[in-house]
Structure formats: structure tokens, C-alpha cells
Protein backbone atom coordinates (compact mmCIF):
# COMPACT_ATOMS: atom_id res chain seq x y z
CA UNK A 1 -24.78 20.66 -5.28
CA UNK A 2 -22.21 22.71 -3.18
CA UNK A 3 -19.21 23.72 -4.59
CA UNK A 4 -17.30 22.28 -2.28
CA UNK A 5 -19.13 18.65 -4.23
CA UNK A 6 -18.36 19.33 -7.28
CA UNK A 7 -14.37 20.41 -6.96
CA UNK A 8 -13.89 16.50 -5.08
CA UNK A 9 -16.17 14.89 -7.82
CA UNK A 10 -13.09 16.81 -10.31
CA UNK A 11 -10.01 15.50 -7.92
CA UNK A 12 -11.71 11.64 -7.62
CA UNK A 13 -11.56 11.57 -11.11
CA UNK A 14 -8.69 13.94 -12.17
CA UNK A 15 -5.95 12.35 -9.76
CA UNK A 16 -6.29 8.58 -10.92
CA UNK A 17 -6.79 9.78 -14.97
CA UNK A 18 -3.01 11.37 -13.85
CA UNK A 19 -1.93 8.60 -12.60
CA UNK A 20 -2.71 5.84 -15.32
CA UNK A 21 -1.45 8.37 -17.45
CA UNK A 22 1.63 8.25 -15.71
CA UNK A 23 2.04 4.59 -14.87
CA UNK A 24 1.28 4.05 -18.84
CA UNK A 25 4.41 5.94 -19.81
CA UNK A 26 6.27 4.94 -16.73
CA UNK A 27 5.19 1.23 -17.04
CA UNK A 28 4.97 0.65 -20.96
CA UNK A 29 2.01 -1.70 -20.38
CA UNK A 30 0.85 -3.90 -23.14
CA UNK A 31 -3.12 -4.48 -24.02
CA UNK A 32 -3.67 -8.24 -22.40
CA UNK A 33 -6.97 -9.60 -23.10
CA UNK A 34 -7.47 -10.38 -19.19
CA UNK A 35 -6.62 -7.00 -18.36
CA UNK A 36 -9.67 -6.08 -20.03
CA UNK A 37 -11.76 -8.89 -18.57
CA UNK A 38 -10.53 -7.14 -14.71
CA UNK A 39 -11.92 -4.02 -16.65
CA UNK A 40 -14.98 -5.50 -17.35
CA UNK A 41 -15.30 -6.69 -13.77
CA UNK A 42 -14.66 -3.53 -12.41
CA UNK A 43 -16.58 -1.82 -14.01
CA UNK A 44 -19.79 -3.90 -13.11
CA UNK A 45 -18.66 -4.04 -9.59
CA UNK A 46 -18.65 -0.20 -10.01
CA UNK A 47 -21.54 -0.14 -11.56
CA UNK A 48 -23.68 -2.32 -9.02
CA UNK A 49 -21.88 0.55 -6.26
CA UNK A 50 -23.34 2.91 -8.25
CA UNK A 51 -26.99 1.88 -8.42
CA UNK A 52 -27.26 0.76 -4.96
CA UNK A 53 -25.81 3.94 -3.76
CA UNK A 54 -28.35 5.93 -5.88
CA UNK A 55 -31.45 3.76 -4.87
CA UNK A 56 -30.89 2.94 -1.12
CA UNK A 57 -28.36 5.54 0.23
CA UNK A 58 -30.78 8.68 0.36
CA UNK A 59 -31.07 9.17 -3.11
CA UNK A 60 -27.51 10.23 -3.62
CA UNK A 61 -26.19 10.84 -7.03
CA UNK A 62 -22.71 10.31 -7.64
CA UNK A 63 -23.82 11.23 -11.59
CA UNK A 64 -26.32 13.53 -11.93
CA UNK A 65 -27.17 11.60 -15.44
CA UNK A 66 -26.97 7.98 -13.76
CA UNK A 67 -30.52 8.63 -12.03
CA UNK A 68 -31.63 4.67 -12.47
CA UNK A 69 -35.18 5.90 -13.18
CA UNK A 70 -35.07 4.02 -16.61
CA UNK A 71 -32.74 1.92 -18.65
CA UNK A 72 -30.40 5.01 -19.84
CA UNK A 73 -28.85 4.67 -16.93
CA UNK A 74 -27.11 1.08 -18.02
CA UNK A 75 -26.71 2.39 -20.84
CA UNK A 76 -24.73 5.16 -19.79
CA UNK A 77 -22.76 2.54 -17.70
CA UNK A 78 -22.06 -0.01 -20.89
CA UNK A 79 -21.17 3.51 -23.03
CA UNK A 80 -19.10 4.33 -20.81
CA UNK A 81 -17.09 1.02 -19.94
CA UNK A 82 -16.45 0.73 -23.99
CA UNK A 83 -14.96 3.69 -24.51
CA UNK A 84 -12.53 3.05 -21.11
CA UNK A 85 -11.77 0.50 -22.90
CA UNK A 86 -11.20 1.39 -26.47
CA UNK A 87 -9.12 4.64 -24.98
CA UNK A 88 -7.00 1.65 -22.91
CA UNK A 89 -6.37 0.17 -26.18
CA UNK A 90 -5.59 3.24 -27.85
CA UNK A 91 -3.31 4.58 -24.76
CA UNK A 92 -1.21 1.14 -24.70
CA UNK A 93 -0.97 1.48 -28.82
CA UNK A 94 0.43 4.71 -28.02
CA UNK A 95 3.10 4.00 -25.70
CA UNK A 96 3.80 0.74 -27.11
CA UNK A 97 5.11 3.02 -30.58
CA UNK A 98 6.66 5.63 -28.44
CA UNK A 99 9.11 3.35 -26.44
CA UNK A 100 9.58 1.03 -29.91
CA UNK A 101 9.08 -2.73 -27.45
CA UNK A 102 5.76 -3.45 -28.66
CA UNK A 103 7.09 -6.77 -30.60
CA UNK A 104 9.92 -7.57 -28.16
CA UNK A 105 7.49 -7.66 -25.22
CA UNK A 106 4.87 -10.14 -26.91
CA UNK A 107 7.32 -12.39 -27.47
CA UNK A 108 8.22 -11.95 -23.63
CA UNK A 109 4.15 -12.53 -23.46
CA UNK A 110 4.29 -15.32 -25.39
């Protein structure tokens, strides 16, 4: 892969990490259980993208270890949808102690 590849495969990821990141302290979101359904969603959406682009666009990798040769490649996907998921959880935890609302806005929830 050029170098040119690998800096936008840093920015596609890098710029929307930064921005969650800022729209969780901006935001003060709370963990919602459908939240992480969506998440779920996405991700298999995302997923599906993923395979088809790597079996029937030219052999295209997007990840170099999501090759969809054998089954490590799902299980790269599920390993890697938990732990967006578990660092959501933590990263709403987080914010929800810094800005001292987290019981005020489940009652709003509620």
C-alpha cells in the first residue's frame, strides 16, 4: 500500500474518534440501551460493506487482517463491535461523573 493509503486510512478513522470524543463532552450523552442496538446495526451494516467490498470489488482490503478467507475475519468484526461498545459504555460513565447529571438525566429518561 502507498503511503498516500495509509495516511487517509489514519484521517477516516482519526477525525470521527475526535469527534465522538468531542460530542461526548460537548453533549453529556447517557448509555441508552437502543443506542447500542443502532450500534449493533451499524456495525453489521458495516460489516456486510466490508465483506462485499473485499470479495467482489477487486479484492480490496480496507483491513489488511479482515481478508474473509476464513471465519477470523467475523471474528475480528464481533471483537471488534464489543469493545466499541464496552469503550461507549465506559466513555458515557466517564462524562456522566465529570459533569455530576448522571441521576438527574435518568430521571429526565425515565
Amino acid at each position: 500500500k502507498s503511503a498516500g493509503h495509509q495516511f487517509f486510512m489514519y484521517i477516516v478513522h482519526i477525525f470521527p474518534f475526535l469527534a465522538a470524543f468531542a460530542e461526548m463532552i460537548i453533549a453529556r450523552p447517557m448509555f441508552i440501551f437502543s443506542e447500542v442496538k443502532n450500534m449493533v446495526i451499524f456495525g453489521l451494516f458495516y460489516t456486510l460493506n466490508n465483506f462485499l467490498q473485499t470479495k467482489f470489488i477487486g479484492g480490496y482490503l480496507p483491513y489488511p487482517f479482515m481478508t474473509w478467507k476464513d471465519s477470523s475475519s467475523l471474528v475480528a468484526a464481533v471483537v471488534i463491535l464489543i469493545i466499541g461498545v464496552i469503550f461507549y459504555y465506559i466513555a458515557t460513565k466517564i462524562t456522566d461523573s465529570i459533569n455530576g447529571h448522571e441521576e438527574e438525566d435518568k430521571k429526565k429518561v425515565e
